[in-house]
Protein backbone atom coordinates (compact mmCIF):
# COMPACT_ATOMS: atom_id res chain seq x y z
CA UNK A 1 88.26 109.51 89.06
CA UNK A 2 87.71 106.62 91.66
CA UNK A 3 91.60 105.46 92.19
CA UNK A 4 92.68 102.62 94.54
CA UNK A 5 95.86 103.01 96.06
CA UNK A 6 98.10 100.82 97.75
CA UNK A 7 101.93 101.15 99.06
CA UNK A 8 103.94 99.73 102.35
CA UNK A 9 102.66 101.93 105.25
CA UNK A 10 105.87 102.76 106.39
CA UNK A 11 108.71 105.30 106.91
CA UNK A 12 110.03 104.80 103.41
CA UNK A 13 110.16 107.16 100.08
CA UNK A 14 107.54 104.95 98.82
CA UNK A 15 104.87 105.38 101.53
CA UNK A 16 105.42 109.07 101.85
CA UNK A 17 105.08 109.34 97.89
CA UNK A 18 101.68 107.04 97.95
CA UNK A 19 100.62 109.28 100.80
CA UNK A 20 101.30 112.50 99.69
CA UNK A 21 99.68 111.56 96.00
CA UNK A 22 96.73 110.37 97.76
CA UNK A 23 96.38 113.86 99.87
CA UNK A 24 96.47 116.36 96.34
CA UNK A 25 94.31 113.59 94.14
CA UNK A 26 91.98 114.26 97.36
CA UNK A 27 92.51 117.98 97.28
CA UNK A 28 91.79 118.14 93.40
CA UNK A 29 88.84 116.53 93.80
CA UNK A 30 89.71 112.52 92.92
CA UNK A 31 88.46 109.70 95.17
CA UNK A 32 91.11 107.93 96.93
CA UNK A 33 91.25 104.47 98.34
CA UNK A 34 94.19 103.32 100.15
CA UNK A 35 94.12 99.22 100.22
CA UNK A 36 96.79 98.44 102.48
CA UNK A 37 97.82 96.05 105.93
CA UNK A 38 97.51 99.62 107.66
CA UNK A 39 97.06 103.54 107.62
CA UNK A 40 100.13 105.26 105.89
CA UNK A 41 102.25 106.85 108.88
CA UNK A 42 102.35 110.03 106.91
CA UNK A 43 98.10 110.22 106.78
CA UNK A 44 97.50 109.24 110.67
CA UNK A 45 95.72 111.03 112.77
CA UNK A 46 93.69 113.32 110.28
CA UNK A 47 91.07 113.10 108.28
CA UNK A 48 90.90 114.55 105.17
CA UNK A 49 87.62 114.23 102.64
CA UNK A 50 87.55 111.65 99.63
CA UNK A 51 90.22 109.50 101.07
CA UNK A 52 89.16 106.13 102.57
CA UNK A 53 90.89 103.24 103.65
CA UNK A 54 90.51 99.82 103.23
CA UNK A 55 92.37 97.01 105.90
CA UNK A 56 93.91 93.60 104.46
CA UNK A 57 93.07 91.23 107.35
CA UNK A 58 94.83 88.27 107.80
CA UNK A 59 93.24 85.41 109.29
CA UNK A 60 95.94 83.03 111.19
CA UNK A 61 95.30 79.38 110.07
CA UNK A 62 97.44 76.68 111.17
CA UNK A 63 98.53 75.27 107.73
CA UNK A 64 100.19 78.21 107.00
CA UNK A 65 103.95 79.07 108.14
CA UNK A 66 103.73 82.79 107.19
CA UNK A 67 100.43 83.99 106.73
CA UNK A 68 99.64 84.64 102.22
CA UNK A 69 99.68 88.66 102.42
CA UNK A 70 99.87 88.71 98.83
CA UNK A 71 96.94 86.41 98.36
CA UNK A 72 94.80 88.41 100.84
CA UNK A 73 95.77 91.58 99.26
CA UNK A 74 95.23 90.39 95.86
CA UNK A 75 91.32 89.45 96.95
CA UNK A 76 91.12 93.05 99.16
CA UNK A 77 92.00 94.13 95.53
CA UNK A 78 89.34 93.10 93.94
CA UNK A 79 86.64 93.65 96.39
CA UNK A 80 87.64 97.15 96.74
CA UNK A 81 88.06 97.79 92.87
CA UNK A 82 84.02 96.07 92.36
CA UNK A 83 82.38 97.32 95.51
CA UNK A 84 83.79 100.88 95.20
CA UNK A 85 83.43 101.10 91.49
CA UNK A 86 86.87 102.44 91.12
CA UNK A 87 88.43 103.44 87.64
CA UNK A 88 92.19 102.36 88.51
CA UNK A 89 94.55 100.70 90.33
CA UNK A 90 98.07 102.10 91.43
CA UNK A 91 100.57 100.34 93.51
CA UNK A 92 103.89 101.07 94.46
CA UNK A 93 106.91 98.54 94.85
CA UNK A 94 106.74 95.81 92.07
CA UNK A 95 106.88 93.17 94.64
CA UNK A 96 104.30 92.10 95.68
CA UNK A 97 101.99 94.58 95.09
CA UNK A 98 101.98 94.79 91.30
CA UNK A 99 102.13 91.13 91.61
CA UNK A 100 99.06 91.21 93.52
CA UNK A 101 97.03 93.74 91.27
CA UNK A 102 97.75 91.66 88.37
CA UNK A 103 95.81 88.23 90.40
CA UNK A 104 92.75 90.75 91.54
CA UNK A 105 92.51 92.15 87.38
CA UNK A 106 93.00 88.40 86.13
CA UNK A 107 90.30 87.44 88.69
CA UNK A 108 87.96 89.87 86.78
CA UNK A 109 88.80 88.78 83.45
CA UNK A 110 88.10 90.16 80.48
CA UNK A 111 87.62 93.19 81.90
CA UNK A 112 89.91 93.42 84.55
CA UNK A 113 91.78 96.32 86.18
CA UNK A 114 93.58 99.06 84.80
CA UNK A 115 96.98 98.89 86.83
CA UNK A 116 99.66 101.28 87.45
CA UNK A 117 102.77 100.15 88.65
CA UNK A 118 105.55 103.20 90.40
CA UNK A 119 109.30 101.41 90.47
CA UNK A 120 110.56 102.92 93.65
CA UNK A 121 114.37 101.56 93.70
CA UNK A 122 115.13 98.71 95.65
CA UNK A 123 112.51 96.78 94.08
CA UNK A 124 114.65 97.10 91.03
CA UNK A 125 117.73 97.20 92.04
CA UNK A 126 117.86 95.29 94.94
CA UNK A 127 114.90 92.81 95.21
CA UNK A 128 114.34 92.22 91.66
CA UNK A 129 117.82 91.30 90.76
CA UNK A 130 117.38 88.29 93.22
CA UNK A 131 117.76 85.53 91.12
CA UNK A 132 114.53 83.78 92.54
CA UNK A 133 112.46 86.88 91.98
CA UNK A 134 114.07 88.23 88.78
CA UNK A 135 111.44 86.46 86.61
CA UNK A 136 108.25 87.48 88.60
CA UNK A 137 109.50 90.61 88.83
CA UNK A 138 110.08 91.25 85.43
CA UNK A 139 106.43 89.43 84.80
CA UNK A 140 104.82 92.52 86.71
CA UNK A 141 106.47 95.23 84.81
CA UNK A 142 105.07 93.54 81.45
CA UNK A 143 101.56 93.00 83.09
CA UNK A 144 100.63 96.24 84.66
CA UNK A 145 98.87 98.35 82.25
CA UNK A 146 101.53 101.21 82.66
CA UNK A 147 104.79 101.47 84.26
CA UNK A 148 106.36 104.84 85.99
CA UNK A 149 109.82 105.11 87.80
CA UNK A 150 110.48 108.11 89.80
CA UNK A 151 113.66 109.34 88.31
CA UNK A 152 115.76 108.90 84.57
CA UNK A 153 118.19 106.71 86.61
CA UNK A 154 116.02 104.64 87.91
CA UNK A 155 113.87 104.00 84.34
CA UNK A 156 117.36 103.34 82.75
CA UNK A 157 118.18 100.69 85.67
CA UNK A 158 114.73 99.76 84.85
CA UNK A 159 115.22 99.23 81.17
CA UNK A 160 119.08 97.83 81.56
CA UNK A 161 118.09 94.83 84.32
CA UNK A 162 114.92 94.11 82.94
CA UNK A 163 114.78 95.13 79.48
CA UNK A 164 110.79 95.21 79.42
CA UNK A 165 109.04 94.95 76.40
CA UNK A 166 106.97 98.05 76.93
CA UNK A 167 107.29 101.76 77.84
CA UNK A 168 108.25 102.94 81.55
CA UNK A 169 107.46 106.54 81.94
CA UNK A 170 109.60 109.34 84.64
CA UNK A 171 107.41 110.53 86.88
CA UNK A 172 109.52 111.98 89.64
CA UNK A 173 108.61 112.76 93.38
CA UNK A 174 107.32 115.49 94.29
CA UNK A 175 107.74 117.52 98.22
CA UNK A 176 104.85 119.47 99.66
CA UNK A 177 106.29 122.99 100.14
CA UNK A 178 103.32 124.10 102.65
CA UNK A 179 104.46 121.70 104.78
CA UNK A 180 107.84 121.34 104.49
CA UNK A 181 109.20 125.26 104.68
CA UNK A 182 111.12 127.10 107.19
CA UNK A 183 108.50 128.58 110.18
CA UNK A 184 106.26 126.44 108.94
CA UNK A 185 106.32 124.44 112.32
CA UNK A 186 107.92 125.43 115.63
CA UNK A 187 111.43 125.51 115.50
CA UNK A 188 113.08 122.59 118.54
CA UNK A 189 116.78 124.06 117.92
CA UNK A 190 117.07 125.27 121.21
CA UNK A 191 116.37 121.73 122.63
CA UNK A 192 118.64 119.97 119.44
CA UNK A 193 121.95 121.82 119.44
CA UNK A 194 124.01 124.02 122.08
CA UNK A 195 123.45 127.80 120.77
CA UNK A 196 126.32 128.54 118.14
CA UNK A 197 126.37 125.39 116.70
CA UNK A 198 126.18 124.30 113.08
CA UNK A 199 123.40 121.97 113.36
CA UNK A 200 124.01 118.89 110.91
CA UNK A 201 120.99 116.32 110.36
CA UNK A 202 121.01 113.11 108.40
CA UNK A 203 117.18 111.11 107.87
CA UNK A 204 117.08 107.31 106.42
CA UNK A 205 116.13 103.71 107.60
CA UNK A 206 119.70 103.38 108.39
CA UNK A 207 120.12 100.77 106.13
CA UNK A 208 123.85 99.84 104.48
CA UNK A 209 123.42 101.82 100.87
CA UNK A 210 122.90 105.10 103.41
CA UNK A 211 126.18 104.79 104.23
CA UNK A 212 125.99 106.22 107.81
CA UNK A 213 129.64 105.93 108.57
CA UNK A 214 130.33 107.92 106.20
CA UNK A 215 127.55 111.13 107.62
CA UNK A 216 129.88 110.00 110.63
CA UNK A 217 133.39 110.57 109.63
CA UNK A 218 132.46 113.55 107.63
CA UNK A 219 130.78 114.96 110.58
CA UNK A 220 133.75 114.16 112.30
CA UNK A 221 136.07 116.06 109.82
CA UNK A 222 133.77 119.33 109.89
CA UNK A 223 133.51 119.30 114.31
CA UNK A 224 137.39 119.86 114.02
CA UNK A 225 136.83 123.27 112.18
CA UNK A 226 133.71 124.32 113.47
CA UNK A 227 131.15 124.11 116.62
CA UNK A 228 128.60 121.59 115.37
CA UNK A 229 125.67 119.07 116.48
CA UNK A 230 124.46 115.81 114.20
CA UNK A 231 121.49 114.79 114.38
CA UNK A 232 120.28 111.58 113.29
CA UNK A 233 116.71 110.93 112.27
CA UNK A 234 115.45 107.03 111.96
CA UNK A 235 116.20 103.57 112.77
CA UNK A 236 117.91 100.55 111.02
CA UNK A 237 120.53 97.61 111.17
CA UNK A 238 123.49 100.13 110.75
CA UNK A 239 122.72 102.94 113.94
CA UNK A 240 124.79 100.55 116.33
CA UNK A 241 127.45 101.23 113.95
CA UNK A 242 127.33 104.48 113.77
CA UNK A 243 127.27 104.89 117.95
CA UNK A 244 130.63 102.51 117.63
CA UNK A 245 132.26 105.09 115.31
CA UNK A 246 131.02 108.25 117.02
CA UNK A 247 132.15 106.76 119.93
CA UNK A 248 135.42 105.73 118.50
CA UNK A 249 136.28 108.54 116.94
CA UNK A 250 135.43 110.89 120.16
CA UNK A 251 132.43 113.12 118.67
CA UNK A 252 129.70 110.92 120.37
CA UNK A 253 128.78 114.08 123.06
CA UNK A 254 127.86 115.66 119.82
CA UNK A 255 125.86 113.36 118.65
CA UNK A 256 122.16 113.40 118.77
CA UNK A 257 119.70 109.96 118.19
CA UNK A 258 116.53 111.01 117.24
CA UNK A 259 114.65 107.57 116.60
CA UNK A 260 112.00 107.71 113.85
CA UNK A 261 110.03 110.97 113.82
CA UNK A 262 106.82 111.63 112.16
CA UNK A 263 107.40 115.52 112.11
CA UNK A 264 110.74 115.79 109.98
CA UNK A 265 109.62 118.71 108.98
CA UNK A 266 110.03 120.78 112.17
CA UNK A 267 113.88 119.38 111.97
CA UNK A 268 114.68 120.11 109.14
CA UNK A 269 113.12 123.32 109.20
CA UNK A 270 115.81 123.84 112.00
CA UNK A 271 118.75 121.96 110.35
CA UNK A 272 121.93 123.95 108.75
CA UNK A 273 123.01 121.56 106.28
CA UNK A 274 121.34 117.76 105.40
CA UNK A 275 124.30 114.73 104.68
CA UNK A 276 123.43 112.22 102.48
CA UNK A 277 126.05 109.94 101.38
CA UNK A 278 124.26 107.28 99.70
CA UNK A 279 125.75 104.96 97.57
CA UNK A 280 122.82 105.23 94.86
CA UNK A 281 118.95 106.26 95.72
CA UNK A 282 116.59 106.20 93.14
CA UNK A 283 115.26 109.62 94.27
CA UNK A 284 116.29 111.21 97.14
CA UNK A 285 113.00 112.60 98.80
CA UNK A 286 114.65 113.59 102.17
CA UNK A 287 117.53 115.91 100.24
CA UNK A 288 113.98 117.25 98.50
CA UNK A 289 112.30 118.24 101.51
CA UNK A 290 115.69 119.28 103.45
CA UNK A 291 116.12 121.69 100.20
CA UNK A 292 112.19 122.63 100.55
CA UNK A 293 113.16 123.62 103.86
CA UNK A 294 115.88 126.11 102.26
CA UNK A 295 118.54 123.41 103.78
CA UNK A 296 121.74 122.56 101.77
CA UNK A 297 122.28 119.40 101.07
CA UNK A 298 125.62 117.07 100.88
CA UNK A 299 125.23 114.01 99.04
CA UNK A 300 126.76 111.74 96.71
CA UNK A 301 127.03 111.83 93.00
CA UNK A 302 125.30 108.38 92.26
CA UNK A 303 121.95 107.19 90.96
CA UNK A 304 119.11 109.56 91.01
CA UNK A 305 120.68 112.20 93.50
CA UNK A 306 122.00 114.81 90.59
CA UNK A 307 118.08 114.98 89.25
CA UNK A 308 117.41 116.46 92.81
CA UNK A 309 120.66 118.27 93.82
CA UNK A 310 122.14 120.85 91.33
CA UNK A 311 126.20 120.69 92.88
CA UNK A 312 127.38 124.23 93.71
CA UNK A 313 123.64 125.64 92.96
CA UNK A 314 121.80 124.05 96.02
CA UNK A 315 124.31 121.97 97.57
CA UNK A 316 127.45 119.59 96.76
CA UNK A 317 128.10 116.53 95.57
CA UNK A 318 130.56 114.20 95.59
CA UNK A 319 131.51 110.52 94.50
CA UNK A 320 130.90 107.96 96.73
CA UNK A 321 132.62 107.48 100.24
CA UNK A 322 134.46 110.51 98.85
CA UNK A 323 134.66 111.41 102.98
CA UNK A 324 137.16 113.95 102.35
CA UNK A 325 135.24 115.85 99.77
CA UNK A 326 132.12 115.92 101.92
CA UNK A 327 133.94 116.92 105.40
CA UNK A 328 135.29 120.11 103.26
CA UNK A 329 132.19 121.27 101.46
CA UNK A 330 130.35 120.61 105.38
CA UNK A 331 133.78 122.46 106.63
CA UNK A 332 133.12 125.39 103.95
CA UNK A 333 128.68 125.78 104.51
CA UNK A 334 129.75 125.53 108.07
CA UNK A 335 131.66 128.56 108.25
CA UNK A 336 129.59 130.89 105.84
CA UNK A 337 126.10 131.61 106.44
CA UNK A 338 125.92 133.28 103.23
CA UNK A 339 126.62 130.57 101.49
CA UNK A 340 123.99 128.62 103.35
CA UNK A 341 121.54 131.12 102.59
CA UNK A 342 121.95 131.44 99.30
CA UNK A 343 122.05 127.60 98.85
CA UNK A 344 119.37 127.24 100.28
CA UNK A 345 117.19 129.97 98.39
CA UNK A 346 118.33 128.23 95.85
CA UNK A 347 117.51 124.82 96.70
CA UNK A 348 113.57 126.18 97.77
CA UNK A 349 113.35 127.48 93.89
CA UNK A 350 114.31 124.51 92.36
CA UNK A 351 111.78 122.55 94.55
CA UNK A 352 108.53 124.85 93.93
CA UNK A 353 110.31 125.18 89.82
CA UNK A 354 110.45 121.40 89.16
CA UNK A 355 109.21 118.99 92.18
CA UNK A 356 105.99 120.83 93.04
CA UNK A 357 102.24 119.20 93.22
CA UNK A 358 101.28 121.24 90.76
CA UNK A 359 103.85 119.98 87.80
CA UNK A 360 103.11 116.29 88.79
CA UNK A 361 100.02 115.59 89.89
CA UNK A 362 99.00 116.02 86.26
CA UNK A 363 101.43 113.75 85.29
CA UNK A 364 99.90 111.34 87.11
CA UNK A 365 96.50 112.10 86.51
CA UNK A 366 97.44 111.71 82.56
CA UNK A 367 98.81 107.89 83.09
CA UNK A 368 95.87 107.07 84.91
CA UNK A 369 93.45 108.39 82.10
CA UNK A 370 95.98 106.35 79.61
CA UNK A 371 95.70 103.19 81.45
CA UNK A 372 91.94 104.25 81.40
CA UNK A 373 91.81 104.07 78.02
CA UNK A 374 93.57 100.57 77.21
């Protein structure tokens, strides 16, 4: 198949999800076109065969305040989808991008463009629920020509806000276990942690729903049992706030600031135990990749998080800004290796058993041939 991606090139689940799909439909022999403002940070700097990407310029004109991305994208859209004779169309994040893929099909009408629209999260939960957007938001679920979200949770938020008048399929996320395995890349513990320490890492856009006060506190809570080091992976509007509390609550020496990284998965591959307090994700890629990684994983008991994490099996989890709960099961991996070894044996299985390219890939490759078909 000919298959035109396009996604937000950025740090976020969705990204690495469009990237990582684009890489295996590559591998197994699809063509891929990425249509997007730039390359995917998780595809930069290598080439790999049957993937090509397409650039949404934006030409500045004086009449406009904010230059029409949406418009430009929608025309990229359809340029791409006649030129390169492609079969489908799959974006991910309603807004705008499904939004966009329904002008470029209506602008090759009656024919148009098979679309396939992936519900990542906050596009549901957070940007579609605006009032002003609630409408057009719901208007792209019923126009694209099939609908995935990538967990149960987030297809029953999907189906509770929205209550679309057509099917939404589960398609969850999958992690690439090559890649994201311990050796698998050199290990940078030496230069991360003091030797002896239990080496905690936490990896989000530091936005509020991460919760990083509370990877903080319960950091805090576990340093006053055991020799440890956090490390914090990423940027957003809430890392002054954690610096504040570390400071605050004396545990800032112990505190590493990583910035964003391209190559989590030499961290992780290092890392004792991942923290994830969330107060709802629609997935949960990074606990995925940190349990790839044979890592056990602390995280909350909300939204899609439970799909991912089986509690006592490959990590714990615990209600929300439960801090106590958290500091004692980081307390109780901290002082057993054992227990961190079998966790995260455990946690490896469960990732090749149920998240794996090869389980859903073909789940994929089955909506597209359905949308195909309408």
């Amino acid at each position: 198949m000919r298959i035109g991606i396009t996604c937000y090139p950025t740090y976020g689940g969705s990204g690495v999800l469009a990237s990582e799909l684009g890489k295996f439909l590559a591998l197994r022999g699809h063509e891929v076109h990425f249509i997007t403002s730039s390359i995917p940070y998780r595809l930069q700097g290598e080439y790999q065969e049957r993937i090509v990407f397409h650039s949404v310029e934006l030409e500045p004109y004086p009449l406009f305040e904010h230059p029409p991305y949406d418009l430009a994208l929608a025309a990229k859209m359809k340029d791409v989808f006649v030129s390169e004779r492609l079969d489908v169309l799959h974006v991910h994040y309603a807004i705008p991008h499904a939004v966009s893929a329904y002008l470029a099909s209506e602008m090759l009408a009656p024919a148009g463009i098979p679309v396939i629209t992936t519900l990542h999260g906050t596009d549901i939960t957070l940007v579609g629920k605006d009032p002003g957007l609630y409408d057009i938001t719901r208007f792209s679920i019923e126009r694209s020509t099939e609908v995935t979200a990538v967990s149960d949770w987030l297809k029953g938020e999907t189906e509770r806000i929205f209550k679309p008048n057509r099917e939404v399929s589960r398609i969850h996320n999958f992690v690439d276990a090559r890649l994201f395995q311990r050796g698998s890349s050199p290990c940078t513990r030496d230069s991360l942690a003091p030797a002896g320490d239990i080496l905690f890492t936490h990896i989000s856009n530091f936005r509020p729903v991460k919760r990083v006060q509370d990877v903080i506190k319960t950091f805090a809570l576990a340093r006053k049992e055991i020799p440890a080091t956090l490390v914090l992976v990423g940027e957003g509007p809430t890392l002054s706030e954690a610096r504040t509390l570390a400071d605050k609550l004396g545990i800032q020496k112990h505190v590493r600031y990583l910035g964003k990284q391209i190559d989590v998965a030499a961290i992780l591959a290092c890392s004792d135990v991942l923290l994830f307090p969330s107060d709802h994700e629609s997935f949960g890629l990074a606990p995925l990749e940190a349990m790839a990684c044979e890592v056990p994983v602390i995280a909350s008991r909300s939204g899609g998080l439970p799909e991912v994490v089986e509690h006592g099996a490959c990590g714990f989890l615990a209600p929300v800004g439960d801090v106590e709960a958290m500091g004692a099961f980081a307390v109780a991996l901290g002082k057993d290796a054992g227990l961190r070894r079998e966790m995260g044996s455990r946690g490896r299985q469960r990732a090749l058993s149920h998240f794996s390219p090869e389980t859903i890939i073909p789940e994929y490759e089955a909506i597209y041939r359905k949308a195909m078909g309408k």
